[in-house]
Protein backbone atom coordinates (compact mmCIF):
# COMPACT_ATOMS: atom_id res chain seq x y z
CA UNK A 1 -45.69 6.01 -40.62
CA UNK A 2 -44.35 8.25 -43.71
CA UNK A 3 -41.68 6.69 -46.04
CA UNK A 4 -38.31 6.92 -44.31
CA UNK A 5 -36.36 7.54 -46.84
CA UNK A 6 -38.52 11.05 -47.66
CA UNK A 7 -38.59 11.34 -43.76
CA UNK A 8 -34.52 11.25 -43.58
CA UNK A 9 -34.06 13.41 -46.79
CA UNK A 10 -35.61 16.32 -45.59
CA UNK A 11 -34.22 15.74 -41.97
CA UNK A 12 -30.59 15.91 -43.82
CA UNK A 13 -32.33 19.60 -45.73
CA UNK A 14 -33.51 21.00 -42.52
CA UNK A 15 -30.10 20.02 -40.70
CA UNK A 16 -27.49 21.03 -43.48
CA UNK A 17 -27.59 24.52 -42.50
CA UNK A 18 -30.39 26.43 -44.22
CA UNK A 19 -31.50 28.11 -40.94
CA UNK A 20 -33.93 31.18 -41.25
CA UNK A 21 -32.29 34.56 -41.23
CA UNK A 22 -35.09 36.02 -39.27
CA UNK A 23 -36.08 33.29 -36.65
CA UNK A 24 -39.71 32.68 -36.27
CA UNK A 25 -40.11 33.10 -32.41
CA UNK A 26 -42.91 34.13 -30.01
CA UNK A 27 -43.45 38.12 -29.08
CA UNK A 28 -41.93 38.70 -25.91
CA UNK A 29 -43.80 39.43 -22.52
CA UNK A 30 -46.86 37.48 -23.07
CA UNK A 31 -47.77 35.48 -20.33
CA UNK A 32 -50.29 33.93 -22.27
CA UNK A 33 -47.78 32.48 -24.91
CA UNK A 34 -45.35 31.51 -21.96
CA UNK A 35 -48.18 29.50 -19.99
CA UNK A 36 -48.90 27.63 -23.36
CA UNK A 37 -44.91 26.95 -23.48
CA UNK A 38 -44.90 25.38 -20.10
CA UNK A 39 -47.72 22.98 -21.17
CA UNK A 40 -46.02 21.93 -24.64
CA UNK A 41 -42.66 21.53 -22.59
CA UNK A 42 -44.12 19.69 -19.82
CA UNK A 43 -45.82 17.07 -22.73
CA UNK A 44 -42.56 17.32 -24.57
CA UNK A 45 -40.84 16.04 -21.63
CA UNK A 46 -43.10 13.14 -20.61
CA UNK A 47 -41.90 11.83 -24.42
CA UNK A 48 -38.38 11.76 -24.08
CA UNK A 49 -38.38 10.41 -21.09
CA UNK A 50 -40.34 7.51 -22.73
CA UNK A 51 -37.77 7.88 -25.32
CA UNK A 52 -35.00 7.00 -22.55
CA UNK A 53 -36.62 4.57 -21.46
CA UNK A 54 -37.26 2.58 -24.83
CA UNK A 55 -33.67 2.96 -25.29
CA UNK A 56 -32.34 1.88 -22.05
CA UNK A 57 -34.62 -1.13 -22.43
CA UNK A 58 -33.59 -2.02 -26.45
CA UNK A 59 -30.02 -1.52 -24.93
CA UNK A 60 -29.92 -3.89 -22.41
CA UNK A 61 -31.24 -6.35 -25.11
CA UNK A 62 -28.43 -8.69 -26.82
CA UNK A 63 -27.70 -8.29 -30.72
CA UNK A 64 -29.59 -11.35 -31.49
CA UNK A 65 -33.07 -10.38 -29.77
CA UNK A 66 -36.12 -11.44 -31.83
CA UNK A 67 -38.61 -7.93 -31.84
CA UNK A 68 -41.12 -9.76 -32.51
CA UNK A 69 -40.84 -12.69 -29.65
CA UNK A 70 -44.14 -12.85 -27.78
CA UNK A 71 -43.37 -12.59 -24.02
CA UNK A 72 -44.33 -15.05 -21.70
CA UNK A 73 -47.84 -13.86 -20.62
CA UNK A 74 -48.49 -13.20 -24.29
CA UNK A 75 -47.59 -16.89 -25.21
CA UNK A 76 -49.62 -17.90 -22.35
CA UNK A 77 -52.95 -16.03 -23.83
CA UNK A 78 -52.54 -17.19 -27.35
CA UNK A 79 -51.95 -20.70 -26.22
CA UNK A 80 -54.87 -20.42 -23.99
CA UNK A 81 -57.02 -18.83 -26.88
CA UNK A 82 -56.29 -21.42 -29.69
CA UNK A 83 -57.14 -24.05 -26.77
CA UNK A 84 -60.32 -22.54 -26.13
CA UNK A 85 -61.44 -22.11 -30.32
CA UNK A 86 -60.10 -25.62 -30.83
CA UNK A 87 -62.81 -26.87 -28.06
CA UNK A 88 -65.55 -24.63 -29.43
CA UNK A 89 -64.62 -25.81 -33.11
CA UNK A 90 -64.26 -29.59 -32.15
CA UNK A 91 -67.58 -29.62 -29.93
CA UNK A 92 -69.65 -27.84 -32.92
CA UNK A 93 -67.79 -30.55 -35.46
CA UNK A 94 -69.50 -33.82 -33.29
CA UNK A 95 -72.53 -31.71 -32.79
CA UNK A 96 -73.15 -31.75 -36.47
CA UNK A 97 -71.99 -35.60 -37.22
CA UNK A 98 -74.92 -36.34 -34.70
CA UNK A 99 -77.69 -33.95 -36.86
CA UNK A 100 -78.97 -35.49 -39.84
CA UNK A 101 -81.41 -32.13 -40.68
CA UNK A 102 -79.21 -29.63 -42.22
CA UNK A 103 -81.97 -27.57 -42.35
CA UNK A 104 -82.20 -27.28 -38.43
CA UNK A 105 -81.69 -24.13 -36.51
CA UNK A 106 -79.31 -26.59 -34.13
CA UNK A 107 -77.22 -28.05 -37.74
CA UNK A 108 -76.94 -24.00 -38.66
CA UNK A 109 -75.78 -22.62 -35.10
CA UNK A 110 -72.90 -25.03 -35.14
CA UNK A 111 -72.16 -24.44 -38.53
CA UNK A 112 -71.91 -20.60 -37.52
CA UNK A 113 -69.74 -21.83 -34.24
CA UNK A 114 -67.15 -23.38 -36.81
CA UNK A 115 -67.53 -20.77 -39.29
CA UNK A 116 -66.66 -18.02 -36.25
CA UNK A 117 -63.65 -20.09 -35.06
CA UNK A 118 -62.02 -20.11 -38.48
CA UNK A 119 -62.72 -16.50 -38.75
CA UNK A 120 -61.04 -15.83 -35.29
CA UNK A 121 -57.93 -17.79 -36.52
CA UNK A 122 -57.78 -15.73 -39.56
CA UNK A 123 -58.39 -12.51 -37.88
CA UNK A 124 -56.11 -13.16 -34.81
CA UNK A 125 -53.39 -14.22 -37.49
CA UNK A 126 -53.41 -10.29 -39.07
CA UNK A 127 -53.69 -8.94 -35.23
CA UNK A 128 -50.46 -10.37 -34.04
CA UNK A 129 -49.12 -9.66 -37.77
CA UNK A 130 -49.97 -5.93 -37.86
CA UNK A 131 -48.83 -6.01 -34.16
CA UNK A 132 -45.22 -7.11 -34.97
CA UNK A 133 -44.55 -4.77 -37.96
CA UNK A 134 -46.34 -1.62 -36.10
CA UNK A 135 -43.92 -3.03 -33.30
CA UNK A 136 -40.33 -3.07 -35.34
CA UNK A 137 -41.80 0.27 -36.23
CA UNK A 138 -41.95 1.83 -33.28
CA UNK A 139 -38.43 0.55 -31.91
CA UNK A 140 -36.93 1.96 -35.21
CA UNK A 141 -38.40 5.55 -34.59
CA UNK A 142 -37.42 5.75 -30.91
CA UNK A 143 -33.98 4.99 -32.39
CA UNK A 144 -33.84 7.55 -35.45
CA UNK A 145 -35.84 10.09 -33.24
CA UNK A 146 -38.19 10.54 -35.72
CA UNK A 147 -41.81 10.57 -33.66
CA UNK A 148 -42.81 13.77 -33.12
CA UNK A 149 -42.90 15.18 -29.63
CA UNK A 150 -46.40 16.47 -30.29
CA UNK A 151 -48.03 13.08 -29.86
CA UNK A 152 -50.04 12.92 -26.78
CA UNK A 153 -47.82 11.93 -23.62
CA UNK A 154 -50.53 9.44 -22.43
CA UNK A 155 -51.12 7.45 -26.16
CA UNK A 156 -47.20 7.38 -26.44
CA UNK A 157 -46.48 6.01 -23.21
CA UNK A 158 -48.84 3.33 -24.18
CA UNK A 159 -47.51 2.58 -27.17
CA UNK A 160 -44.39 1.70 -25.61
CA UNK A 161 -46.07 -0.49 -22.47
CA UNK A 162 -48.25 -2.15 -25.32
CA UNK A 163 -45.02 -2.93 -27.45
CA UNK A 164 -43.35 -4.39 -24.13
CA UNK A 165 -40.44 -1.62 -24.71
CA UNK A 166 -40.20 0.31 -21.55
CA UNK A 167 -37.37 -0.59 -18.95
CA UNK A 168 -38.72 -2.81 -16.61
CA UNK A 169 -40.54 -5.91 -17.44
CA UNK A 170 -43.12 -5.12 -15.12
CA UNK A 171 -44.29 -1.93 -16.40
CA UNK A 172 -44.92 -3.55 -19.96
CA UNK A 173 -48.70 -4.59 -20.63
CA UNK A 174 -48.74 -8.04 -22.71
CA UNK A 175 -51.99 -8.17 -25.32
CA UNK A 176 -55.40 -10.56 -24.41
CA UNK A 177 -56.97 -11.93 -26.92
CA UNK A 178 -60.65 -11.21 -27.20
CA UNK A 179 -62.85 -14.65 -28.63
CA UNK A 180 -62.86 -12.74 -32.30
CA UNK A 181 -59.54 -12.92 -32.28
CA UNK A 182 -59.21 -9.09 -31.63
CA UNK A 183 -56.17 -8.32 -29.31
CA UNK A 184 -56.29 -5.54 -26.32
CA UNK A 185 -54.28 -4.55 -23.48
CA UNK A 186 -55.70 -3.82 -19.95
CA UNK A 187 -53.85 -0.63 -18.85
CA UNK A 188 -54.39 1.09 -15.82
CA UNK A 189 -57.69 -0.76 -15.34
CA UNK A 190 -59.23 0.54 -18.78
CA UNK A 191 -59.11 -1.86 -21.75
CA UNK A 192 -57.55 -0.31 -24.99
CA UNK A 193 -58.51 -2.26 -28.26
CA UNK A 194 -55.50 -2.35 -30.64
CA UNK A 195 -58.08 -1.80 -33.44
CA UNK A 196 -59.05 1.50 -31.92
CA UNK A 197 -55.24 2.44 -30.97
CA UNK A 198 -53.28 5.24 -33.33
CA UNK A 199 -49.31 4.59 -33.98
CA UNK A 200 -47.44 7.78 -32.42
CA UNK A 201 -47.18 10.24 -35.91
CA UNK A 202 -43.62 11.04 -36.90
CA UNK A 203 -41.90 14.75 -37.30
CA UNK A 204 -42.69 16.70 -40.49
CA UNK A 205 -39.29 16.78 -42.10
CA UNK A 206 -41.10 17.97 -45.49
CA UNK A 207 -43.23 20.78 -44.42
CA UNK A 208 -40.80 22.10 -41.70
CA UNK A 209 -37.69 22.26 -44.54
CA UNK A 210 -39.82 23.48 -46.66
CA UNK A 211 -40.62 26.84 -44.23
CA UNK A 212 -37.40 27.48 -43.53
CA UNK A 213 -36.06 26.99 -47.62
CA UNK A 214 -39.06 29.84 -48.43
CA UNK A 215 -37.26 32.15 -45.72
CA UNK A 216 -34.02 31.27 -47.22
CA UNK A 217 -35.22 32.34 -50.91
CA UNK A 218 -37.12 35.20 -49.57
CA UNK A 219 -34.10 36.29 -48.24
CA UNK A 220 -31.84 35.89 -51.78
CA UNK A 221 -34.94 37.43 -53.88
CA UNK A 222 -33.94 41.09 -52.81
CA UNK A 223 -37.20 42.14 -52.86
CA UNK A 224 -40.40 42.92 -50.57
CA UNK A 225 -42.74 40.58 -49.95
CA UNK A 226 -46.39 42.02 -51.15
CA UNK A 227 -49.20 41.84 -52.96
CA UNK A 228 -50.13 38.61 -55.20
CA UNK A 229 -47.11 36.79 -54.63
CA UNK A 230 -47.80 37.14 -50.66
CA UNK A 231 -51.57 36.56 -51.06
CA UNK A 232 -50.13 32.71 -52.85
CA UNK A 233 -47.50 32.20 -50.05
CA UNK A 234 -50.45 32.14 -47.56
CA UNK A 235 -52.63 30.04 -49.45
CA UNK A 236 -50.00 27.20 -49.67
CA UNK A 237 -48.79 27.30 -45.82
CA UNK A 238 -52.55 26.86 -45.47
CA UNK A 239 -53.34 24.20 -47.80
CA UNK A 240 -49.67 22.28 -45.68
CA UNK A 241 -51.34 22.67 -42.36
CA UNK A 242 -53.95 20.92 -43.18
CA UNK A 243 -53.31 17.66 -41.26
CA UNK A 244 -53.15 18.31 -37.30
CA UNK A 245 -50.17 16.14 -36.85
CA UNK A 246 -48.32 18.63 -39.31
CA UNK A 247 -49.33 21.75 -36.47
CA UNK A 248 -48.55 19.56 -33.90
CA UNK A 249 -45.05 18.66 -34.93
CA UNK A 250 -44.63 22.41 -35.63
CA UNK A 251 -45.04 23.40 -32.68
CA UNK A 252 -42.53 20.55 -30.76
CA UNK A 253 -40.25 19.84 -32.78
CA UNK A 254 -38.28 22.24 -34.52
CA UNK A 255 -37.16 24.98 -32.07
CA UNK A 256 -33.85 24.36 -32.40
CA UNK A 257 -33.80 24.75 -36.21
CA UNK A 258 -34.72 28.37 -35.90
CA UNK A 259 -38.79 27.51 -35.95
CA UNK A 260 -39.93 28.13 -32.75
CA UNK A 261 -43.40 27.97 -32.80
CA UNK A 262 -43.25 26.35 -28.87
CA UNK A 263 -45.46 28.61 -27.45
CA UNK A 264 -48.74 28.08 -29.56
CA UNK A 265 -51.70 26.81 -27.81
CA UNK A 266 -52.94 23.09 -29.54
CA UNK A 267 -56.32 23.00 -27.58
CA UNK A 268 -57.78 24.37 -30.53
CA UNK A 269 -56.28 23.26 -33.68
CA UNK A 270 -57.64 25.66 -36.07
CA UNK A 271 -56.52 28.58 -34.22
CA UNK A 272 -53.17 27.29 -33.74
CA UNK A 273 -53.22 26.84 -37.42
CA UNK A 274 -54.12 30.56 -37.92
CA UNK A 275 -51.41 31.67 -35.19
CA UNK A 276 -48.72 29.74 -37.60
CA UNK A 277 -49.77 31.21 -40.20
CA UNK A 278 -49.90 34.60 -39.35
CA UNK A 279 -46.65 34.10 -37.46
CA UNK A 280 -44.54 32.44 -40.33
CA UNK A 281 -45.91 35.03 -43.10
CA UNK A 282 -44.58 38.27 -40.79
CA UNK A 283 -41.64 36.83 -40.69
CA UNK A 284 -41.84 35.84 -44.55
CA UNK A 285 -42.28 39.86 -44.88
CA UNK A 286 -39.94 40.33 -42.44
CA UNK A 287 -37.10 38.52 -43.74
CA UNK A 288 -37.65 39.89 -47.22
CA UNK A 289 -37.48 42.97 -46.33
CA UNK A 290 -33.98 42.32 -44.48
CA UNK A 291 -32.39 40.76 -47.30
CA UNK A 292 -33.47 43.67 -49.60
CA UNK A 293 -31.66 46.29 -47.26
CA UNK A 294 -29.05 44.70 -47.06
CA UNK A 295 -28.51 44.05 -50.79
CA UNK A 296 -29.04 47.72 -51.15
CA UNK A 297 -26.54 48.56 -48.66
CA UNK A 298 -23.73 46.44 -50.54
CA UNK A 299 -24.82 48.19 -53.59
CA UNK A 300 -24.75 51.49 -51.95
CA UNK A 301 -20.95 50.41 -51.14
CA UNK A 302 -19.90 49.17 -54.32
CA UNK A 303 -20.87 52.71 -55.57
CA UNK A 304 -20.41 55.20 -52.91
CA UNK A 305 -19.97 58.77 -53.78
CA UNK A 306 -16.90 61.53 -53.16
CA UNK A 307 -16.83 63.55 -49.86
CA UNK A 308 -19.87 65.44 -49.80
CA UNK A 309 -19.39 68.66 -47.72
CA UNK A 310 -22.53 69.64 -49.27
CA UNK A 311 -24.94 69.68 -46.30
CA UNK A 312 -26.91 67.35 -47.52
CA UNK A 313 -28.99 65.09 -44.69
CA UNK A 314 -28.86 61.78 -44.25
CA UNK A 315 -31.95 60.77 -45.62
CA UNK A 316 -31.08 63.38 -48.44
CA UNK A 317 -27.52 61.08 -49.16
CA UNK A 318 -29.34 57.72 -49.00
CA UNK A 319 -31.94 58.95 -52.15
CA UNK A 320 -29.02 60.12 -54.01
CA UNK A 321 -26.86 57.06 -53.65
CA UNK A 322 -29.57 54.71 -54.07
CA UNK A 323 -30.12 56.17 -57.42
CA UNK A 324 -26.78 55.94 -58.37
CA UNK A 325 -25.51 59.71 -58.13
CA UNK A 326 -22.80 61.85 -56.64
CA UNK A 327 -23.29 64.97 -55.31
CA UNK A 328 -20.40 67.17 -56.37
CA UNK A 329 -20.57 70.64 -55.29
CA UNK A 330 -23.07 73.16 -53.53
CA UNK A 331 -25.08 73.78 -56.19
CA UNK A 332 -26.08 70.32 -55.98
CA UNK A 333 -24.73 69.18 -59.47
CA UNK A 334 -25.20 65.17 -59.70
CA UNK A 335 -23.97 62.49 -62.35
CA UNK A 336 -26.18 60.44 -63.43
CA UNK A 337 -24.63 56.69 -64.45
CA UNK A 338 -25.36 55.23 -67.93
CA UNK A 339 -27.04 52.02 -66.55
CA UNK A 340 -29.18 54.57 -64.18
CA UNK A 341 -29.89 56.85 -67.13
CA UNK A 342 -33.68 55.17 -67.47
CA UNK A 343 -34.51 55.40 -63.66
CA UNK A 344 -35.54 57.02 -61.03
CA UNK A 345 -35.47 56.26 -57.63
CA UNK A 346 -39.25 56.59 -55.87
CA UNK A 347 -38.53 57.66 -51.85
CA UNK A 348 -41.61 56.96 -50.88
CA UNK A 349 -42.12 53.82 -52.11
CA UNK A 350 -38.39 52.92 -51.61
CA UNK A 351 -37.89 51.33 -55.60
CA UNK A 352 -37.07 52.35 -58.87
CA UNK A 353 -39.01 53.36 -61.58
CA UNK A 354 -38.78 52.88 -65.03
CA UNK A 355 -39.34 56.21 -67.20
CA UNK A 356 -39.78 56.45 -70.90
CA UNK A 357 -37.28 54.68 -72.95
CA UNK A 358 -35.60 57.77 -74.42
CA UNK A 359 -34.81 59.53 -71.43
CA UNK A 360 -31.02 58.99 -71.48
CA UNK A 361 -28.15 60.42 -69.40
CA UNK A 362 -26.16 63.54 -71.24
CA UNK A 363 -22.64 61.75 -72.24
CA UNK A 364 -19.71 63.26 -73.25
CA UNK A 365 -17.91 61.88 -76.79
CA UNK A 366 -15.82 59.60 -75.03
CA UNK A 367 -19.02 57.55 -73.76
CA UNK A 368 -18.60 58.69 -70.34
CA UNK A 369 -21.53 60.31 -68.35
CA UNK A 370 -21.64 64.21 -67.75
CA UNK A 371 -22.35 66.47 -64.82
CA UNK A 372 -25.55 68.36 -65.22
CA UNK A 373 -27.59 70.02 -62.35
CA UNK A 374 -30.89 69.54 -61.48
CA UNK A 375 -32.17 71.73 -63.31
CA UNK A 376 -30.90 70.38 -66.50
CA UNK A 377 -31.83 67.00 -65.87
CA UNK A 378 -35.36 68.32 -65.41
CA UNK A 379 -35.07 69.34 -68.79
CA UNK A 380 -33.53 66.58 -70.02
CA UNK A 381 -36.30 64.70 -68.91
CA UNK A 382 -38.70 66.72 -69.09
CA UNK A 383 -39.97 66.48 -65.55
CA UNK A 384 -40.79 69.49 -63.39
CA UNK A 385 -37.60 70.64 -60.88
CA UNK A 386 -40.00 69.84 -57.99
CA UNK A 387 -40.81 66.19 -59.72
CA UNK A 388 -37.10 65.77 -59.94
CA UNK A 389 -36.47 66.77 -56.10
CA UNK A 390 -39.14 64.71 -55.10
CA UNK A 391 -38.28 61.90 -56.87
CA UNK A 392 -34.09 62.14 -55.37
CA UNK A 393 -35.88 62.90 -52.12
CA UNK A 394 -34.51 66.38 -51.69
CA UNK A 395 -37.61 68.22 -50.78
């Protein structure tokens, strides 16, 4: 299991508030995407009830309980397995007093009996070590909630039996002890080595926090999403989704943070790792793009222009406030702003443009800006009138 203290850090980030503007859900409709959603919930289920049960179990326990107590059975096999070595390692011992050619294949095959025993000893000894700390473990996560409900339902339910956590003694599965010293558990008739068993993966705090803080700053940056800088964006949420566990925690665990990713298929892990993608980087654009407008609009209101009985459209008002104009009469005479003096506003591609340095608004002696039509400040600047309505979006 990941560090805790990184695992609880970037819990805290993800929970303090930082929630996506744009929320990163399924398209609506698809039957597809809602049959996948029944099967994640469904699995996502089967955990927490697991989950219940661990903690109905560690709450019946009193204050003082030792984790790590072996129950009875599993006293029973260890006692019974030391007994058994001991035998082995005693017989082999007067075997050998009794052999006076060390050379013997008989002298060497007790010599390897003894040599086996010690090495079960030493082996069962880091078993029933690794067993208690993966077992504390385990407890602790059910506790803090941090395993991810994108474990498989059947490997986490036997994680808890194998731990002898779930509520009721008689569902819990106490460990054997193989003659290497190797400890298994006979569940449902099939015997599970613990060498071969996975600990239940936790939640991705990191990568999770870190989705939703890129939506956040996309958001604040004011600006589209495109080109290079959107090209990088997908390169890193590819190079995070690298690990399975990380797609698989993505998908359970974080609806209600705003990531709802619930309804992506994990029979195939590399195509739920493109669906992400793809999913998280249109709302990326998406989000951009709504923090931009909106940053316009409050700019738009900071500025906004007299009463314009003009007749000008809608779209025709939007180019001239966005630049920074007012339309003042008929004759469509505008004022163009000192800071706007070196712009122009592009309707097509919705931005600003630079132009040359020296194109500066007309001011009167007083420093403040002057009213000139369009056809002076096609002049001034030396574009063509049509240039000039184009670029205001007046044609």
């Amino acid at each position: 299991m990941a560090d805790n203290s990184l695992i609880d850090a970037n819990r805290r980030m993800l929970q303090s508030g930082r929630r996506p503007v744009v929320e990163f859900n399924a398209p609506q409709g698809n039957n597809l995407f809602e049959g996948h959603q029944a099967i994640n919930t469904a699995r996502r289920n089967k955990i927490a009830a697991v989950n219940a049960s661990v903690s109905s179990s560690m709450g019946k326990m009193k204050s003082d309980v030792d984790l790590t107590a072996y129950s009875k059975e599993e006293q029973k096999n260890i006692g019974k397995f030391l007994t058994g070595q001991r035998s082995l390692y005693a017989n082999s011992a007067n075997a050998l007093a009794k052999i006076s050619d060390t050379s013997s294949p008989e002298y060497q095959y007790h010599v390897d009996v003894m040599n086996g025993v010690n090495n079960s000893f030493t082996n069962l000894k880091n078993q029933l070590d690794s067993y208690k700390e993966n077992k504390i473990e385990f407890a602790e996560g059910i506790r803090m909630g941090l395993f991810s409900e994108g474990n498989d339902d059947m490997q986490y339910s036997n994680a808890a039996m194998m731990y002898g956590l779930v509520d009721g003694e008689k569902t819990n599965v106490p460990f054997e002890i193989a003659e290497n010293g190797n400890l298994g558990f006979n569940i449902g008739g099939e015997y599970v080595s613990y060498n071969d068993f996975e600990q239940p993966f936790s939640k991705d705090y990191k990568v999770a926090s870190g989705i939703l803080s890129q939506s956040a700053d996309l958001y604040k940056n004011h600006t589209l999403l495109q080109g290079p800088q959107k090209d990088l964006l997908r390169l890193n949420l590819m190079a995070s989704l690298r690990d399975p566990n990380t797609i698989k925690s993505l998908v359970s665990d974080f609806e209600s943070d705003g990531l709802n990713l619930s309804d992506i298929p994990l029979d195939d892990i590399d195509a739920a790792r493109n669906m992400i993608v793809d999913r998280i980087m249109n709302s990326y654009t998406d989000v951009a793009a709504k923090g931009k407008a909106e940053y316009d609009a409050k700019r738009a209101d900071k500025n906004p222009g007299p009463a314009n009985n003009s007749g000008y459209s809608a779209s025709q008002k939007t180019a001239l406030n966005r630049l920074g104009v007012v339309a003042s009469n008929p004759n469509i005479t505008i004022t163009i702003p000192q800071q706007a003096g070196k712009w122009l506003y592009n309707s097509e591609l919705q931005q600003f443009n630079k132009v040359d340095s020296d194109l500066q608004p007309v001011l009167d002696g007083d420093g403040t800006t002057h009213e000139i039509s369009l056809k002076e400040y096609a002049k001034h600047t030396g574009l063509s009138l049509d240039d000039v309505k184009s670029n205001l979006g007046l044609n």
